[in-house]
PDB file of N, CA and C in Angstrom:
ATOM      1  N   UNK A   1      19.649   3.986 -14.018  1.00  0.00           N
ATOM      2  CA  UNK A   1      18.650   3.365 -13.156  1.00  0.00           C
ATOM      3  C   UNK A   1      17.611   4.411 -12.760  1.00  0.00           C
ATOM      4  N   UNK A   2      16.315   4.096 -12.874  1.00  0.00           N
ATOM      5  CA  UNK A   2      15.294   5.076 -12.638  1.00  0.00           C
ATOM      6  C   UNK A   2      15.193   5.038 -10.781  1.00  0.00           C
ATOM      7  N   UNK A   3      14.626   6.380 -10.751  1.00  0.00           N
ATOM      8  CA  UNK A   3      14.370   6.691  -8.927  1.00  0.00           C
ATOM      9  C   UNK A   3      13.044   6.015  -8.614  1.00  0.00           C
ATOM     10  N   UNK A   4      12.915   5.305  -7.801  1.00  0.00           N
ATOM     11  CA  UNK A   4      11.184   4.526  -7.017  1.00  0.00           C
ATOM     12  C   UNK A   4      10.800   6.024  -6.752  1.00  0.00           C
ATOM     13  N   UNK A   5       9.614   5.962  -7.174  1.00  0.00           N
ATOM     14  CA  UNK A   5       8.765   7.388  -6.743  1.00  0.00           C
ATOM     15  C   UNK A   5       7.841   6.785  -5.901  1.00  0.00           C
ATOM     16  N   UNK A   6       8.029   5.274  -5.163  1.00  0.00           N
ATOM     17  CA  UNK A   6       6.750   5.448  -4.373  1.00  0.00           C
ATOM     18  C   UNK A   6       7.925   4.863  -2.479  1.00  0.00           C
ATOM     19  N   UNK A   7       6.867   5.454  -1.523  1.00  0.00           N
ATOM     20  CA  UNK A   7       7.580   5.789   0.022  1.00  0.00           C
ATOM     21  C   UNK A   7       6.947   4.609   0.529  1.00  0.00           C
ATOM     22  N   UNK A   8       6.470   3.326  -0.309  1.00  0.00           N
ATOM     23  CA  UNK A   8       5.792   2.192   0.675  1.00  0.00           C
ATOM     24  C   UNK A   8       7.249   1.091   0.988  1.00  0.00           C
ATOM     25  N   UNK A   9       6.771   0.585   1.564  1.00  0.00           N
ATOM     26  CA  UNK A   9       7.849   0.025   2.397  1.00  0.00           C
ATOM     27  C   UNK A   9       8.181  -1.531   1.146  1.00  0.00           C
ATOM     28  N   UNK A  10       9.482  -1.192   0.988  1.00  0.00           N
ATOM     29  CA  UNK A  10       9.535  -2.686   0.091  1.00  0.00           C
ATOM     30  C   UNK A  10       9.314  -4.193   1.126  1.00  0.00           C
ATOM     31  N   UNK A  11       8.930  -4.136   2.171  1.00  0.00           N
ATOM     32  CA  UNK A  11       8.454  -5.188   2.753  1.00  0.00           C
ATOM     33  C   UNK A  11       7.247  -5.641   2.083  1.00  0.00           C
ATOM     34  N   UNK A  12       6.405  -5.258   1.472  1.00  0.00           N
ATOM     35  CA  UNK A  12       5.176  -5.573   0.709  1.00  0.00           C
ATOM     36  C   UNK A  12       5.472  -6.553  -0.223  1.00  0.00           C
ATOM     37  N   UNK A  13       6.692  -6.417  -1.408  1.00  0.00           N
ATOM     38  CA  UNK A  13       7.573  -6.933  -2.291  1.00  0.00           C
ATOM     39  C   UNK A  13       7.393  -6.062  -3.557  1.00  0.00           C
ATOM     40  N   UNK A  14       8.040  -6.660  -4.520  1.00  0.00           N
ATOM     41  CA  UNK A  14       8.110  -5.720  -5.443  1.00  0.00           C
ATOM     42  C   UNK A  14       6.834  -5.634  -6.781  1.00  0.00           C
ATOM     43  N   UNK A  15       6.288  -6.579  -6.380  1.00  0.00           N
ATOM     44  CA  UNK A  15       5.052  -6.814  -7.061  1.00  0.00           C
ATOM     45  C   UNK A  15       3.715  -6.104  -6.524  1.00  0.00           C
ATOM     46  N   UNK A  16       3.994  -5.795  -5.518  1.00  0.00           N
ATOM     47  CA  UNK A  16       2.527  -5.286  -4.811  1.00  0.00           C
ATOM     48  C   UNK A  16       2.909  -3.701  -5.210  1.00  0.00           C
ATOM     49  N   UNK A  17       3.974  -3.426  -4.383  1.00  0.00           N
ATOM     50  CA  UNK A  17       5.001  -1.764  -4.433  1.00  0.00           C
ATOM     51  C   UNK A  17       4.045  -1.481  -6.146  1.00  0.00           C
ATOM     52  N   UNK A  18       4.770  -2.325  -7.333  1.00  0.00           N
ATOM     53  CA  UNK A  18       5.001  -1.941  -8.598  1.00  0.00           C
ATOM     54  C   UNK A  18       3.151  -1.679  -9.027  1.00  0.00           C
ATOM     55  N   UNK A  19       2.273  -2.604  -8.861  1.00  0.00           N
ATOM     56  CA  UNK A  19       1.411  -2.945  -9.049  1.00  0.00           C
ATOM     57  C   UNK A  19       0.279  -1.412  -8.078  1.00  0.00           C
ATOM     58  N   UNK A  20       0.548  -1.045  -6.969  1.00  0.00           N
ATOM     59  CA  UNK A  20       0.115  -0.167  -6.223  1.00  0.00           C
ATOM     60  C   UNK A  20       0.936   1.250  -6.902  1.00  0.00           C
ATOM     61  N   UNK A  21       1.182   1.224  -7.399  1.00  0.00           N
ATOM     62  CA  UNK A  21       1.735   2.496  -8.131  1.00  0.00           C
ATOM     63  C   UNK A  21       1.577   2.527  -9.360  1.00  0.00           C
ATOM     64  N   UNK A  22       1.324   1.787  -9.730  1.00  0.00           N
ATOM     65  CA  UNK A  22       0.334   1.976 -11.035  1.00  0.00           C
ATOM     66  C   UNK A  22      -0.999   2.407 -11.065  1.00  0.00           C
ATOM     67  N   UNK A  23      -1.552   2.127  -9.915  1.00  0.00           N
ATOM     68  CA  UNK A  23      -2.756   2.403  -9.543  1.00  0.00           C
ATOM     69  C   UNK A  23      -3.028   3.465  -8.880  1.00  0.00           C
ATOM     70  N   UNK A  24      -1.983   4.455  -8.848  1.00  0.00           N
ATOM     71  CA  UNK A  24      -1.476   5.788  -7.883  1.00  0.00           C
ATOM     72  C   UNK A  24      -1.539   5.949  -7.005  1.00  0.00           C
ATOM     73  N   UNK A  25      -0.928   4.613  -6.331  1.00  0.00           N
ATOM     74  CA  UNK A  25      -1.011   4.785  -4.512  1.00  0.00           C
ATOM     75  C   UNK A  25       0.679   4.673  -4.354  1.00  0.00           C
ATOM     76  N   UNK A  26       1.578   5.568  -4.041  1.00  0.00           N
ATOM     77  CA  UNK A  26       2.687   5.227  -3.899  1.00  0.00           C
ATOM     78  C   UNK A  26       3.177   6.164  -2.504  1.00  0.00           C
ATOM     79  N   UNK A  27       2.103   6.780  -1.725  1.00  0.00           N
ATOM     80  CA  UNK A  27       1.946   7.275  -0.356  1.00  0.00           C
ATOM     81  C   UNK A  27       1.418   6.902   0.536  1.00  0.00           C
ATOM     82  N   UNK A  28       1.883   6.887   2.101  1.00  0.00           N
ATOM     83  CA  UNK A  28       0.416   6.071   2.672  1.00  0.00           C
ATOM     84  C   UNK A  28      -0.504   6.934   2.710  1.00  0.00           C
ATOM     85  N   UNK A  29      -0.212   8.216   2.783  1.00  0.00           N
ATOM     86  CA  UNK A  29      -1.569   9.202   3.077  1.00  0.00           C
ATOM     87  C   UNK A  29      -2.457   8.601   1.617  1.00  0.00           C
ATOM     88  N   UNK A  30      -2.042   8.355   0.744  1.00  0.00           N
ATOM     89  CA  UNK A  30      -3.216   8.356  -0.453  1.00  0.00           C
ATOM     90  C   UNK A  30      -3.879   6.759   0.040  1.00  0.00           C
ATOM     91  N   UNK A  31      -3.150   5.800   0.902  1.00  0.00           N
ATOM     92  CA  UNK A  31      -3.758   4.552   1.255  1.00  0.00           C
ATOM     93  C   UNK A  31      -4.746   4.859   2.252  1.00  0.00           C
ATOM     94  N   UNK A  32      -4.641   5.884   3.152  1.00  0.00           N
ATOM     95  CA  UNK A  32      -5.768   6.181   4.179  1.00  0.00           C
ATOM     96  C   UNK A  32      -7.238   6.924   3.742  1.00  0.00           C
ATOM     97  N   UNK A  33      -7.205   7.058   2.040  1.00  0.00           N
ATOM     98  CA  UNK A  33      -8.664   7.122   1.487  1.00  0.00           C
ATOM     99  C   UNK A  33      -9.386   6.094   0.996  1.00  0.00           C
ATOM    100  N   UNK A  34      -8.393   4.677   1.015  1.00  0.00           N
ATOM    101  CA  UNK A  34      -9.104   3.491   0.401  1.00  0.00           C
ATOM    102  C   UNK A  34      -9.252   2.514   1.325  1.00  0.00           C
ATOM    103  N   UNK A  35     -10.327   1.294   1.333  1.00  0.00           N
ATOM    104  CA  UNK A  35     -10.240   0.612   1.861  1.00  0.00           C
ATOM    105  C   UNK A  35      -9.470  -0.391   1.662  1.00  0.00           C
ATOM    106  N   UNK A  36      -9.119  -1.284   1.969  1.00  0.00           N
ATOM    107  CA  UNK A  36      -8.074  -2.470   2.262  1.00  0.00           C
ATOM    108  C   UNK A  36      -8.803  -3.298   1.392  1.00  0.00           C
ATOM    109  N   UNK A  37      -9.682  -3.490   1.364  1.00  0.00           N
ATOM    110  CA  UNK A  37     -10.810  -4.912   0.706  1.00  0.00           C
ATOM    111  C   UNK A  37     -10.289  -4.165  -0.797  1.00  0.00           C
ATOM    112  N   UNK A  38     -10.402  -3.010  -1.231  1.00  0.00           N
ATOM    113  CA  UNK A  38     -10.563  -2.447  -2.698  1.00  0.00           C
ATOM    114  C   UNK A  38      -8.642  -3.052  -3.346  1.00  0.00           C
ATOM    115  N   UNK A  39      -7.891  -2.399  -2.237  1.00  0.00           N
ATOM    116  CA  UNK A  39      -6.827  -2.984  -2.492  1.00  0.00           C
ATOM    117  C   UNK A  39      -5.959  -4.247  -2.849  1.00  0.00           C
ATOM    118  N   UNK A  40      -7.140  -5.559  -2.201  1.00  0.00           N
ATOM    119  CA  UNK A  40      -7.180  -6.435  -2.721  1.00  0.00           C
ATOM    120  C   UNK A  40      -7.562  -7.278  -3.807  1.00  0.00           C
ATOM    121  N   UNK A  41      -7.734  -6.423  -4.758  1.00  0.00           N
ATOM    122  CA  UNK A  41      -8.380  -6.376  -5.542  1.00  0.00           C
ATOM    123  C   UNK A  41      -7.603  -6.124  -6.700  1.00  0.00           C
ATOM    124  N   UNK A  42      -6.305  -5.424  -6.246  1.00  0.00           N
ATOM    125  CA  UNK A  42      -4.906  -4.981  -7.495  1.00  0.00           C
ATOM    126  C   UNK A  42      -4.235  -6.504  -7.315  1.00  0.00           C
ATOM    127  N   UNK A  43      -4.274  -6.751  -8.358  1.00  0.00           N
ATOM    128  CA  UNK A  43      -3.060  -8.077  -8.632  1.00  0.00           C
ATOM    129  C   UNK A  43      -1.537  -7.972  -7.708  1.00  0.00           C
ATOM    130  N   UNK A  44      -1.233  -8.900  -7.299  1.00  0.00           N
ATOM    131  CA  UNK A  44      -0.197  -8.439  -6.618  1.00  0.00           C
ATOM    132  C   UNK A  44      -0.014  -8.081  -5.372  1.00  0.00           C
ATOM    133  N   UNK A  45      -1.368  -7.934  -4.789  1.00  0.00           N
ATOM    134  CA  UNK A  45      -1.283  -7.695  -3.392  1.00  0.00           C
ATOM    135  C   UNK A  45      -2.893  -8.323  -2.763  1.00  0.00           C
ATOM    136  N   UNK A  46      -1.860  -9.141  -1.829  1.00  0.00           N
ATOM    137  CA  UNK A  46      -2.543  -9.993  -0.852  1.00  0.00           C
ATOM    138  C   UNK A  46      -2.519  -9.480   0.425  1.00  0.00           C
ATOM    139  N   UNK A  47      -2.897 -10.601   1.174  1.00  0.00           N
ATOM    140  CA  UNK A  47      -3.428 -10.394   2.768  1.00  0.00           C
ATOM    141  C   UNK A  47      -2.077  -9.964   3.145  1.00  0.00           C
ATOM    142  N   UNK A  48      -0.784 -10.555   2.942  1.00  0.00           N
ATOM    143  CA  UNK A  48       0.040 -10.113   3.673  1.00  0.00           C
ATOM    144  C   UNK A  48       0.773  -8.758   3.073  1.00  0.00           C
ATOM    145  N   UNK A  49       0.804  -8.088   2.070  1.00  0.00           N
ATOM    146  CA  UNK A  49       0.638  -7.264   1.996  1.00  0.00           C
ATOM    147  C   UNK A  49      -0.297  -5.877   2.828  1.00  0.00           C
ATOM    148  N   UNK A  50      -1.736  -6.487   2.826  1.00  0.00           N
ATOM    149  CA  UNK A  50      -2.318  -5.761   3.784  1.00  0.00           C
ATOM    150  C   UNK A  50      -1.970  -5.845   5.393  1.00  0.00           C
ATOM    151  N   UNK A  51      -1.716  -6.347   5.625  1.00  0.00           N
ATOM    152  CA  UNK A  51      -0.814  -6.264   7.031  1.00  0.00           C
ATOM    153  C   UNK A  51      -0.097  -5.817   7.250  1.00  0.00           C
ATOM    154  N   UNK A  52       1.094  -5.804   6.383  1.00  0.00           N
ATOM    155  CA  UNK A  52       2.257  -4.825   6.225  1.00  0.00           C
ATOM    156  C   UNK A  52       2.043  -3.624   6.807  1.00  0.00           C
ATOM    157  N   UNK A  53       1.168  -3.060   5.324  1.00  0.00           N
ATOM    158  CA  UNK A  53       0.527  -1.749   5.174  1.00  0.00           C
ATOM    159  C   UNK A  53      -0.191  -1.209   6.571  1.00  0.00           C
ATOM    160  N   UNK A  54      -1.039  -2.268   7.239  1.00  0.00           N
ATOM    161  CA  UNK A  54      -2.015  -1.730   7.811  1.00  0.00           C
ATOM    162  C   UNK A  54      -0.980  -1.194   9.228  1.00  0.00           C
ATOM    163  N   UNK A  55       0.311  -1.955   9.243  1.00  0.00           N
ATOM    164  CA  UNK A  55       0.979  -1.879  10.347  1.00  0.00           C
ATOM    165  C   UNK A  55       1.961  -0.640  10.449  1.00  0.00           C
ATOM    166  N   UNK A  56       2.457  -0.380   8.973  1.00  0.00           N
ATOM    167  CA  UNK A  56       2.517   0.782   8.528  1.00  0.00           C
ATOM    168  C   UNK A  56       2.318   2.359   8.772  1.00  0.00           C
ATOM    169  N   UNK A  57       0.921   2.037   8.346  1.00  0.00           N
ATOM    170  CA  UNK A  57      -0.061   3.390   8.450  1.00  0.00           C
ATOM    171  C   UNK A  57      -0.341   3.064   9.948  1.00  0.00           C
ATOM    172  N   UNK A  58      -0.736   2.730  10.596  1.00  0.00           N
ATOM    173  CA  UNK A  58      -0.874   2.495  12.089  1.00  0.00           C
ATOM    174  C   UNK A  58       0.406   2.938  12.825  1.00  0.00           C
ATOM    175  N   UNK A  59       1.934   2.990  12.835  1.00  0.00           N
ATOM    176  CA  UNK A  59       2.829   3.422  13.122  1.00  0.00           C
ATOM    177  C   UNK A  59       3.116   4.725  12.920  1.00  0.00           C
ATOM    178  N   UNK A  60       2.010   5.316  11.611  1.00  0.00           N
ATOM    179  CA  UNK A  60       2.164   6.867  11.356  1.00  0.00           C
ATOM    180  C   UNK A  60       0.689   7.376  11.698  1.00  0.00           C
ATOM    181  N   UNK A  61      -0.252   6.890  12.794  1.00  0.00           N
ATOM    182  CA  UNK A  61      -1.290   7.036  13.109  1.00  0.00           C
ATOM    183  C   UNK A  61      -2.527   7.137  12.175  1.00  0.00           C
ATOM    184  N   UNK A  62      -2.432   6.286  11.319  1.00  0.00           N
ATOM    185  CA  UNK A  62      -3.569   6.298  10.261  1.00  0.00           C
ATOM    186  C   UNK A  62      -3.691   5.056   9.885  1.00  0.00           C
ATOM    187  N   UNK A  63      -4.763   4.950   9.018  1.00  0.00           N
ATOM    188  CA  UNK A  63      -4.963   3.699   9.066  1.00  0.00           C
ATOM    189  C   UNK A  63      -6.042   3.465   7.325  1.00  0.00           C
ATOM    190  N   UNK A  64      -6.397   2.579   7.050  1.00  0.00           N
ATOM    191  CA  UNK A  64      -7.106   2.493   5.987  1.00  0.00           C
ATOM    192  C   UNK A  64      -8.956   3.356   5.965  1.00  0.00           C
ATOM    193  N   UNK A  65      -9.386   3.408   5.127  1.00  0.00           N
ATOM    194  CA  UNK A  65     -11.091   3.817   5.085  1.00  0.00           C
ATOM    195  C   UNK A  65     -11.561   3.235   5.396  1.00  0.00           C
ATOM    196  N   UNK A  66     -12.712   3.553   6.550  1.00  0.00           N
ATOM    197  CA  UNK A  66     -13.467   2.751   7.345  1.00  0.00           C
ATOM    198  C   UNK A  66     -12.946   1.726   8.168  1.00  0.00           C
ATOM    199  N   UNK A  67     -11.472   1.793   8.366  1.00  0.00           N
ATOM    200  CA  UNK A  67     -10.872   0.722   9.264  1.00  0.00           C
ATOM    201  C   UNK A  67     -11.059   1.380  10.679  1.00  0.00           C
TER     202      UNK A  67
END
């Protein structure tokens, strides 16, 4: 069984997780250089996904670009 190399929270699901790490976001620090709108934009991740996230990075005092 291979190791998840990415630290996002599987609350997102496994489609957003898989789909956001392909796209080389599998940190939140690398999510606090993009905006949220761009992110919606990867297959696989929706609004509630961005909520997740945004609640996320907000719990580790950061937050998305330009948010």
């Amino acid at each position: 069984m291979t190791e998840d190399p990415s630290e996002l929270t599987p609350r997102i699901g496994k489609v957003a997780r898989r789909e956001l790490a392909a796209h080389g976001y599998t940190r939140y620090e690398q999510l606090s250089a993009v905006r949220a709108r761009e992110l919606l934009g990867i297959h696989g991740v929706g609004p509630k996904a961005i909520r997740i996230l945004t609640e996320e990075l907000a719990a580790r005092g950061s937050g998305f670009a330009g948010d």
